[in-house]
N, C-alpha and C. Protein backbone atom coordinates (compact mmCIF):
# COMPACT_ATOMS: atom_id res chain seq x y z
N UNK A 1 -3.75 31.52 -17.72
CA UNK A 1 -4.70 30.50 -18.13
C UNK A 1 -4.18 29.13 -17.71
N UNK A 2 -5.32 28.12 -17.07
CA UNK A 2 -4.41 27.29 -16.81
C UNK A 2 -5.02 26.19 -18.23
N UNK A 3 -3.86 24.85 -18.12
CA UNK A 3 -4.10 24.20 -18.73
C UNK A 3 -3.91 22.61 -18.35
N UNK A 4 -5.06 21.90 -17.86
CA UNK A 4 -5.02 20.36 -17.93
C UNK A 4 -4.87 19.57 -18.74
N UNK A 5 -4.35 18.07 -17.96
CA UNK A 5 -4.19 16.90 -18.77
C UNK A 5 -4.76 16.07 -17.56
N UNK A 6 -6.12 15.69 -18.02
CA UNK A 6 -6.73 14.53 -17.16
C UNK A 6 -5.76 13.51 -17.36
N UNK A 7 -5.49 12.40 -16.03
CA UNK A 7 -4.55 11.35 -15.93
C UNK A 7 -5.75 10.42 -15.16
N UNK A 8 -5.72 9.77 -15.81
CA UNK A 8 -6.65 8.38 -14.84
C UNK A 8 -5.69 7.52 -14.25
N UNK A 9 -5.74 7.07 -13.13
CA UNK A 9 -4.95 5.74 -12.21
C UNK A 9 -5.71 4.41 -12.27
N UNK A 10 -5.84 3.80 -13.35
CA UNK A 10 -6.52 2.26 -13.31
C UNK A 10 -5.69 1.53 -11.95
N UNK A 11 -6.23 0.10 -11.95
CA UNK A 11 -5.92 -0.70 -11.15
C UNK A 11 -4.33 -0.76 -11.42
N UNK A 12 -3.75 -1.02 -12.96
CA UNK A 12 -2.38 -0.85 -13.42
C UNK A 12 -1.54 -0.05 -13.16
N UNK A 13 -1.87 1.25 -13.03
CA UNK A 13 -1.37 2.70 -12.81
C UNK A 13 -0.54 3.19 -14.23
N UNK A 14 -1.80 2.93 -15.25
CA UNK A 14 -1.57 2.87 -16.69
C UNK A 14 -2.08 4.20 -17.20
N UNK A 15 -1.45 5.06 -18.07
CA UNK A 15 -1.83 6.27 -18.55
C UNK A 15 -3.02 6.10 -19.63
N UNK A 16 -4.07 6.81 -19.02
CA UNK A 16 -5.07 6.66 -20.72
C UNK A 16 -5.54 7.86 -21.63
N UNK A 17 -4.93 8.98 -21.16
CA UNK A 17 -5.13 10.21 -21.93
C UNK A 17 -4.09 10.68 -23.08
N UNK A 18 -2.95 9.37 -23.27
CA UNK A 18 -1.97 10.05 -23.66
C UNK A 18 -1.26 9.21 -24.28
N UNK A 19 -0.45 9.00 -25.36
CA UNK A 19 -0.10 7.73 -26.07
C UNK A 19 1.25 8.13 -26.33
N UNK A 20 2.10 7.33 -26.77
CA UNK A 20 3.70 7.33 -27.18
C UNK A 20 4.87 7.45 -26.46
N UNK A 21 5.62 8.75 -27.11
CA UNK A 21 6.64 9.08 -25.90
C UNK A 21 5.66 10.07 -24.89
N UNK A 22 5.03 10.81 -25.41
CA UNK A 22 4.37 12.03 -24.89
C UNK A 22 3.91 11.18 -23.31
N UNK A 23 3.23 10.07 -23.28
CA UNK A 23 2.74 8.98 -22.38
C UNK A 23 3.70 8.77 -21.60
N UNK A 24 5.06 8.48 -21.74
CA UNK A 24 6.19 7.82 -21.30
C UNK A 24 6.46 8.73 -20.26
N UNK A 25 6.95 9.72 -20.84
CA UNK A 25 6.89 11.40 -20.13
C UNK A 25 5.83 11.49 -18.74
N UNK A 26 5.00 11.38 -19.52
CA UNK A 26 3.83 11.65 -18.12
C UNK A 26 3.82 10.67 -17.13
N UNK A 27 3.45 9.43 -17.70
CA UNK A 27 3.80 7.85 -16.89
C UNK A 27 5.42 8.42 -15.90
N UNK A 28 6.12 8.40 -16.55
CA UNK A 28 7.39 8.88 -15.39
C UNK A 28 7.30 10.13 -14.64
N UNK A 29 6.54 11.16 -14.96
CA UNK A 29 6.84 12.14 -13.80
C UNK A 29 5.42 12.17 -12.77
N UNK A 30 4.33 11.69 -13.32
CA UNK A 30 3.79 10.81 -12.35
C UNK A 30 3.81 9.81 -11.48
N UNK A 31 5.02 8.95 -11.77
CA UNK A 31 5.64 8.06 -10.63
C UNK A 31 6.58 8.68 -9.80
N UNK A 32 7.25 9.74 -10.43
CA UNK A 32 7.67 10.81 -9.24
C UNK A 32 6.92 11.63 -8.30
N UNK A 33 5.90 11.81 -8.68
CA UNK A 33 4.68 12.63 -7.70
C UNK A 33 4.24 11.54 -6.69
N UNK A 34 3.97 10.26 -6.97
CA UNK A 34 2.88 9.76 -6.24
C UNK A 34 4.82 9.09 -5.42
N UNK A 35 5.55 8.85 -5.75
CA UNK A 35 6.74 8.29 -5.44
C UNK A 35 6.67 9.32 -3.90
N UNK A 36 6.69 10.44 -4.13
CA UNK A 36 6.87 11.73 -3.38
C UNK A 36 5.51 11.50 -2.19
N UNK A 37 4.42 11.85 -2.67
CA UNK A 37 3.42 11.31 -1.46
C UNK A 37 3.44 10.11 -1.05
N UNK A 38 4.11 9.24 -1.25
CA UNK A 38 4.38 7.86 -0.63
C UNK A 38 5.39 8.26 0.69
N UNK A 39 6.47 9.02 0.22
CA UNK A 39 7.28 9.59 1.48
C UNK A 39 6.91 9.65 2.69
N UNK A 40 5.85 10.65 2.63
CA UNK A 40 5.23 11.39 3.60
C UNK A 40 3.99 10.99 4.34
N UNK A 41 3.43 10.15 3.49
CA UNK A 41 2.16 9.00 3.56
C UNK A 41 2.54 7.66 3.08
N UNK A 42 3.28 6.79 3.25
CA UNK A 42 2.62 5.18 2.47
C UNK A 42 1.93 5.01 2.71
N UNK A 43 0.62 5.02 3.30
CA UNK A 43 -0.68 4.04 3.28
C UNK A 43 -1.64 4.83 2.77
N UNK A 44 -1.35 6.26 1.97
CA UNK A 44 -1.85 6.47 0.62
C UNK A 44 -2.36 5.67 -0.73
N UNK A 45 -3.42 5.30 -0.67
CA UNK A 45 -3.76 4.86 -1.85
C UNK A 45 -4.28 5.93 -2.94
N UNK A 46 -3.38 6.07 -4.11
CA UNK A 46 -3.93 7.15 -5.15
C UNK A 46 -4.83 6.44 -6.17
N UNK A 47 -6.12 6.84 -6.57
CA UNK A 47 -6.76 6.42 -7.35
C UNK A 47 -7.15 6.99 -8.34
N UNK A 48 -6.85 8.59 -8.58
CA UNK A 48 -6.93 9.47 -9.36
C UNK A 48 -5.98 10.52 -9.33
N UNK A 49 -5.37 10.90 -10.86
CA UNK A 49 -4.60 12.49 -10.67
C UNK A 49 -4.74 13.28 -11.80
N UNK A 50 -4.65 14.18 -11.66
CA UNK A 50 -4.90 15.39 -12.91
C UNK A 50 -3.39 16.35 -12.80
N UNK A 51 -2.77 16.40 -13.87
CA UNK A 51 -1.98 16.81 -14.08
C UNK A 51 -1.97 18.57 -14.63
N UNK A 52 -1.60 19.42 -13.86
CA UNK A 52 -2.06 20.86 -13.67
C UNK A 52 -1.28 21.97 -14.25
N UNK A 53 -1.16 22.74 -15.56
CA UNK A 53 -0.21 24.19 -15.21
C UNK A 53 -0.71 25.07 -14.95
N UNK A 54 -0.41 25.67 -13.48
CA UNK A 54 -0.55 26.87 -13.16
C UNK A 54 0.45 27.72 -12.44
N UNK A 55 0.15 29.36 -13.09
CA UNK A 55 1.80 29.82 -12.67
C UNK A 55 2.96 29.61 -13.62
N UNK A 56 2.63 28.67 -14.60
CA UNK A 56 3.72 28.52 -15.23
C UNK A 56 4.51 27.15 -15.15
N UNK A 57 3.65 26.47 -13.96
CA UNK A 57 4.79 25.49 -13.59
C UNK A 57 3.51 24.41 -13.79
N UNK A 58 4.19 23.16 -13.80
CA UNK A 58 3.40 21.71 -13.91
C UNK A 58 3.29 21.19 -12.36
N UNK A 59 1.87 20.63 -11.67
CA UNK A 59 1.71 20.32 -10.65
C UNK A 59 0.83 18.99 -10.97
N UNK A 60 0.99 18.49 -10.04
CA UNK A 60 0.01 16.76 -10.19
C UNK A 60 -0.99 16.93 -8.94
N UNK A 61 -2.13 17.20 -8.96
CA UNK A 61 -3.28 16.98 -8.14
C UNK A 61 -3.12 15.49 -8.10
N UNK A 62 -2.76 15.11 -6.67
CA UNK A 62 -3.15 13.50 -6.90
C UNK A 62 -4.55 13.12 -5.83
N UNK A 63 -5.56 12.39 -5.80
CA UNK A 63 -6.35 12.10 -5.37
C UNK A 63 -6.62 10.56 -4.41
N UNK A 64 -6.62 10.67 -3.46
CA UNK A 64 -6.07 9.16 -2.18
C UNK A 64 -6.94 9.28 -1.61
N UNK A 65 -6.79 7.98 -0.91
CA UNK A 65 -7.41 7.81 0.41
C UNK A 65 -6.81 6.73 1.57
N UNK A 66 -7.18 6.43 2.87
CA UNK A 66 -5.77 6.24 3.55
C UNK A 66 -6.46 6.59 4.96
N UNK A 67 -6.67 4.80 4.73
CA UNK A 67 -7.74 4.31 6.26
C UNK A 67 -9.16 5.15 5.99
N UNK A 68 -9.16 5.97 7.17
CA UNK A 68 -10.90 6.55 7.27
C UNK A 68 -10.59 8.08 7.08
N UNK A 69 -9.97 8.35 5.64
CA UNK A 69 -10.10 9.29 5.24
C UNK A 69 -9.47 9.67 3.92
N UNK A 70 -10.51 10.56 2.87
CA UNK A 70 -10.02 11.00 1.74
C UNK A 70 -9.05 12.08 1.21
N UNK A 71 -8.06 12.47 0.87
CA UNK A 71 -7.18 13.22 0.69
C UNK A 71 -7.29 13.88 -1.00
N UNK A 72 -6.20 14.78 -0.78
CA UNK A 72 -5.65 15.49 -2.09
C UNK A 72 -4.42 15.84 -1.99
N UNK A 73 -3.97 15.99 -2.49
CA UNK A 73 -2.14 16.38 -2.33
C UNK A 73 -1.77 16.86 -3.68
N UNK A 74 -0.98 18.33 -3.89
CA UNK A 74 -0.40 19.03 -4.59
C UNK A 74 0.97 18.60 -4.73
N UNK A 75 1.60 18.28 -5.89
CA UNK A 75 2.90 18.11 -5.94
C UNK A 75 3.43 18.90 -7.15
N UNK A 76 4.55 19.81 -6.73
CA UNK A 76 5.10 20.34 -7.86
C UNK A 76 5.95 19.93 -8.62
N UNK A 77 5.77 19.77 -10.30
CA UNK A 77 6.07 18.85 -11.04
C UNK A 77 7.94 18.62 -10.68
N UNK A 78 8.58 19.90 -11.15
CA UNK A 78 9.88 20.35 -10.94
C UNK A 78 10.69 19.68 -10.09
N UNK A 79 10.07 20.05 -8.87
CA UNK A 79 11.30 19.24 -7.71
C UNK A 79 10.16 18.02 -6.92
N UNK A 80 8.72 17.99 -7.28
CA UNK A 80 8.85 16.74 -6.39
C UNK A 80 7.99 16.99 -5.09
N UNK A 81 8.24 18.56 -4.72
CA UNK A 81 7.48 18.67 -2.96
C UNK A 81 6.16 18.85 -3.42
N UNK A 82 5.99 18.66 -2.08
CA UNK A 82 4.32 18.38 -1.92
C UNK A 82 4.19 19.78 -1.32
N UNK A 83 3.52 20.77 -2.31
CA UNK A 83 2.63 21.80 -1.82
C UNK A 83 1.94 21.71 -0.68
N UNK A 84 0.26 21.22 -0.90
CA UNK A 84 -0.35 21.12 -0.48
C UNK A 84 -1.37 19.71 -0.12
N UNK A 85 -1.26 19.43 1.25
CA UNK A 85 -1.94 17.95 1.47
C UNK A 85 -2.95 18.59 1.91
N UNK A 86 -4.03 17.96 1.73
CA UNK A 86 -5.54 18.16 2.62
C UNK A 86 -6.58 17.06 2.57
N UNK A 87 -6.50 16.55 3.81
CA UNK A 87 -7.77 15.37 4.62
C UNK A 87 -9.08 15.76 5.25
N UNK A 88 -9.78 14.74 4.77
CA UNK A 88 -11.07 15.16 5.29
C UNK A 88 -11.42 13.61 5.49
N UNK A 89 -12.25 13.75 6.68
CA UNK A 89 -12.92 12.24 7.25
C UNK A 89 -13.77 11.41 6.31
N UNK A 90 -13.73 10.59 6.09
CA UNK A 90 -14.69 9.64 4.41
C UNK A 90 -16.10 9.38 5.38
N UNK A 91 -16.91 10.04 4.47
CA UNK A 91 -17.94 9.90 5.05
C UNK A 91 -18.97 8.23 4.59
N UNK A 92 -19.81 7.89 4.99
CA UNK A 92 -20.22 6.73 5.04
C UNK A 92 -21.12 6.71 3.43
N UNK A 93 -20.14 5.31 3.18
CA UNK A 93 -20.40 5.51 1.45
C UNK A 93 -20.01 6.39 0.84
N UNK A 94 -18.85 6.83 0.46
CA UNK A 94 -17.88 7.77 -0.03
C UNK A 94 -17.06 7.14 -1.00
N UNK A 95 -16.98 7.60 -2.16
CA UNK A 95 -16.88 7.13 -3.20
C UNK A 95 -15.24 7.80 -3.37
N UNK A 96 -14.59 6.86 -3.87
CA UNK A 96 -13.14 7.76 -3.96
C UNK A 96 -13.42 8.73 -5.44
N UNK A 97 -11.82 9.82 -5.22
CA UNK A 97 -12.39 10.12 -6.72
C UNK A 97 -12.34 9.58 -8.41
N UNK A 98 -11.28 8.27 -8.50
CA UNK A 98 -11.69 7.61 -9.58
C UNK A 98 -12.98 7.01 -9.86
N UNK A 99 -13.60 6.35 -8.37
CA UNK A 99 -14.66 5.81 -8.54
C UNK A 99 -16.06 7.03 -8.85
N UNK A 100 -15.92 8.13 -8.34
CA UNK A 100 -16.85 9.08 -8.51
C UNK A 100 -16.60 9.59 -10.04
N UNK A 101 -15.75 10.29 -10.76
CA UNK A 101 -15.90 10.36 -11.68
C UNK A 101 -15.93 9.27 -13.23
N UNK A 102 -16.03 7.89 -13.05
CA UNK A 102 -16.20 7.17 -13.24
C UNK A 102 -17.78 6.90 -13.51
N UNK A 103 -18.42 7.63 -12.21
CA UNK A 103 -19.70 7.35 -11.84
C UNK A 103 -20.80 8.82 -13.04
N UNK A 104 -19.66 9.87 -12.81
CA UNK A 104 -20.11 10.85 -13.48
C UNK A 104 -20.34 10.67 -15.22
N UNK A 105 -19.11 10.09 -15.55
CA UNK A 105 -19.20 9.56 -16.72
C UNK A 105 -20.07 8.56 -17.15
N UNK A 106 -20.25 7.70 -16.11
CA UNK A 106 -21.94 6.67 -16.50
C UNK A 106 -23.42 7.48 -16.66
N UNK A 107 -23.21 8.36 -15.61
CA UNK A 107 -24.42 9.59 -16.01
C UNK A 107 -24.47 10.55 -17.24
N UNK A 108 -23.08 10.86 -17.43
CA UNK A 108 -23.85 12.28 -18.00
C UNK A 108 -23.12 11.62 -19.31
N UNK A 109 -22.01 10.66 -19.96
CA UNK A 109 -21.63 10.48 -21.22
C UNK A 109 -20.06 10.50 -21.13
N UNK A 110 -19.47 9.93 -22.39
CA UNK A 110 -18.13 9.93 -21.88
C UNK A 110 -17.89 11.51 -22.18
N UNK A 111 -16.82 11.42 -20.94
CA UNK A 111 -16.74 13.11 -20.69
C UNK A 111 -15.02 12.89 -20.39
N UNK A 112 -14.35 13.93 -20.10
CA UNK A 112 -13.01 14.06 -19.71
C UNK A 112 -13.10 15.00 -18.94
N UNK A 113 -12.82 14.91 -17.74
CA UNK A 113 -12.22 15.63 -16.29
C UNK A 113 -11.11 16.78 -16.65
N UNK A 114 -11.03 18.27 -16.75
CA UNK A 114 -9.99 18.64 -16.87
C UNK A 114 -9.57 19.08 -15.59
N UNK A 115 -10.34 19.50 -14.60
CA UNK A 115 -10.47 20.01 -13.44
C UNK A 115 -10.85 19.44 -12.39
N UNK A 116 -10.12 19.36 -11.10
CA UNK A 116 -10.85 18.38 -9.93
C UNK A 116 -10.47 18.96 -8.70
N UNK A 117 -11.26 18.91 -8.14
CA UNK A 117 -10.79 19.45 -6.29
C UNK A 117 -11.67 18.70 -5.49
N UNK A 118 -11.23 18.76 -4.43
CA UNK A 118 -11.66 17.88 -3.35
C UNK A 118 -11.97 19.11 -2.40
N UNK A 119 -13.57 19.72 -1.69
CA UNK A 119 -13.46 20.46 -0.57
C UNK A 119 -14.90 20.39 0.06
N UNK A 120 -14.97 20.77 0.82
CA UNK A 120 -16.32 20.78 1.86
C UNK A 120 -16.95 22.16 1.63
N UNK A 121 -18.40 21.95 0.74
CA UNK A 121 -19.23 22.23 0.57
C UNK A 121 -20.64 22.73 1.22
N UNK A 122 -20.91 23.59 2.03
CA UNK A 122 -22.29 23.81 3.32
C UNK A 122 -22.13 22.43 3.56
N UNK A 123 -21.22 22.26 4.55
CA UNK A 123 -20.89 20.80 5.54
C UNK A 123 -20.98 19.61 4.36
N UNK A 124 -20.87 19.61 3.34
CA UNK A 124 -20.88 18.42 3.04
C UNK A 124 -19.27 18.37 2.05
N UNK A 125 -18.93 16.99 2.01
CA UNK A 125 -17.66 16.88 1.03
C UNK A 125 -18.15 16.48 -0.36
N UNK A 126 -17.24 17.21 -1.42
CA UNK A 126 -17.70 17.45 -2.29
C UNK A 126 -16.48 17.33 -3.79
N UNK A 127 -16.62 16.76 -4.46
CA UNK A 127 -15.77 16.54 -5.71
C UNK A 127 -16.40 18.18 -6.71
N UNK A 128 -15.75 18.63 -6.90
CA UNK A 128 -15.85 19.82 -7.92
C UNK A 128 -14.61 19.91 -8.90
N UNK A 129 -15.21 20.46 -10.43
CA UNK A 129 -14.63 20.54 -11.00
C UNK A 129 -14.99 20.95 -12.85
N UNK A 130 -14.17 20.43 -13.71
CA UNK A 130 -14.62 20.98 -15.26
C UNK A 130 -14.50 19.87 -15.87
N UNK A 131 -15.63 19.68 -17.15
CA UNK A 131 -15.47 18.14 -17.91
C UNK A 131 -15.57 18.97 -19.19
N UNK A 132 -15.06 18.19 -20.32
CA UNK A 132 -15.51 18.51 -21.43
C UNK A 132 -16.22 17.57 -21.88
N UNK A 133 -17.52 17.68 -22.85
CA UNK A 133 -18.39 16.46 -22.97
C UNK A 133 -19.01 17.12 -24.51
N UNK A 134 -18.83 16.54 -25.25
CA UNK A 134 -19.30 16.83 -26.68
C UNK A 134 -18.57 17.88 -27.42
N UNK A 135 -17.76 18.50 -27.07
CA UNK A 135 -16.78 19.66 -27.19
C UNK A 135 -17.47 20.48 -26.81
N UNK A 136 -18.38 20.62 -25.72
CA UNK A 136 -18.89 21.42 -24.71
C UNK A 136 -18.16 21.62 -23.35
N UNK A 137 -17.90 22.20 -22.86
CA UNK A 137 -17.33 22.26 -21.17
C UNK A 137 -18.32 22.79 -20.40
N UNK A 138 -18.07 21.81 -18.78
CA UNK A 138 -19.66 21.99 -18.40
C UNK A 138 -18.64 21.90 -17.13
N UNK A 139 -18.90 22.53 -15.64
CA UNK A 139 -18.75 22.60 -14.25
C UNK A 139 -19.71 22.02 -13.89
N UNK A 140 -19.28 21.11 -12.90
CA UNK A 140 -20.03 20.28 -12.06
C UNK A 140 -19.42 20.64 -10.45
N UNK A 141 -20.36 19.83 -9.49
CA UNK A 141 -20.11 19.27 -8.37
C UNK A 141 -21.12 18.23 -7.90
N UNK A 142 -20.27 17.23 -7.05
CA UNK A 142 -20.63 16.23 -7.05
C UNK A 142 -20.35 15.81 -5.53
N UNK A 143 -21.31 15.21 -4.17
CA UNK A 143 -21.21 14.59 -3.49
C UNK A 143 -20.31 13.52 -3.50
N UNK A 144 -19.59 12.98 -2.66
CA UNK A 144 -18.54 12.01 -2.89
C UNK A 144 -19.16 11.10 -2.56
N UNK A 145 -20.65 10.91 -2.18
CA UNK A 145 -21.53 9.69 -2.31
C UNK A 145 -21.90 8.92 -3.43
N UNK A 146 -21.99 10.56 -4.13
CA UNK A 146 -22.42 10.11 -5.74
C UNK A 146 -23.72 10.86 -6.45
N UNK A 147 -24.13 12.01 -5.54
CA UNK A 147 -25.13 12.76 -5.99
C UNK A 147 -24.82 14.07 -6.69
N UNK A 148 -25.07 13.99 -7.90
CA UNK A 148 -24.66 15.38 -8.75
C UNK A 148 -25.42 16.06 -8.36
N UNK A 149 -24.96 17.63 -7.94
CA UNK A 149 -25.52 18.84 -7.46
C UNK A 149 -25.98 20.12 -8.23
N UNK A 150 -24.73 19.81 -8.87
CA UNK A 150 -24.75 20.93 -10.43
C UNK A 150 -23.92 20.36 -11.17
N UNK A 151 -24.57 20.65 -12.42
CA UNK A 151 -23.70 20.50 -13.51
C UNK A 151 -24.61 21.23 -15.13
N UNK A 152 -23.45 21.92 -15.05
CA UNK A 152 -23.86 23.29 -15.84
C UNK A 152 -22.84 23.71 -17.23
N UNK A 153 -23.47 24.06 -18.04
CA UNK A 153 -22.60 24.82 -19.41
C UNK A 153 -21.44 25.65 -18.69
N UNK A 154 -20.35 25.75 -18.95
CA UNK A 154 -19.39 26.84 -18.49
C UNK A 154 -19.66 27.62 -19.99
């Protein structure tokens, strides 16, 4: 089973899901993740990350973009490497993913992101993922323009 902790990246790169030491914790091994895709990318800009266990282990989905194109990058909490990077070309009016789920939350109510992926959809790019919204959980996907496609009761 896996289990999330939505992490938002404000302009600050300030934790808002999470308060105290518990916060402190996350705030620091999140500056080791994005510390880590800076390596390999600096002109990564992260604007969103979701903090992931699966397998057993803690991973940081972080969410960028970087010139004329949007990214995702897997980092495993433990040591730091980057799993998995994956780019796709930003299409015209492409919403990053803080700004898109941001956008989701003006639509549908305040909601919390537990789930997020970034992938191409019948040719189109596409934000997918799980919100909880009323203590309901609902799957969505979402154009990275900004057009909700589905969004459904799980």
């Amino acid at each position: 089973m896996k289990k999330n902790i939505m992490i938002t990246l404000a302009a600050a790169m300030m934790l808002v899901s999470a308060s105290g030491a518990m916060a402190e914790e996350f705030t620091a091994e999140k500056e080791k993740a994005l510390a880590a895709l800076k390596v390999s990318m600096p002109q990564a800009v992260v604007d969103y990350a979701v903090r992931d266990r699966d397998d057993g282990r803690y991973e940081w989905d972080l969410f960028f973009s970087q010139g004329t194109q949007l990214g995702k990058c897997e980092v495993l909490e433990s040591t730091n490497e980057l799993r998995k990077v994956t780019l796709y070309e930003k299409p015209e009016g492409a919403l990053t993913a803080g700004e898109a789920m941001a956008l989701l939350a003006e639509k549908k109510g305040e909601l919390v992101v537990v789930d997020l992926d970034l992938e191409r959809e019948g040719g189109r790019l596409c934000y997918e993922g799980e919100a909880e919204l009323g203590g309901k959980r609902y799957e969505f996907e979402m154009s990275v323009t900004g057009d909700i496609i589905e969004w459904e009761r799980d």
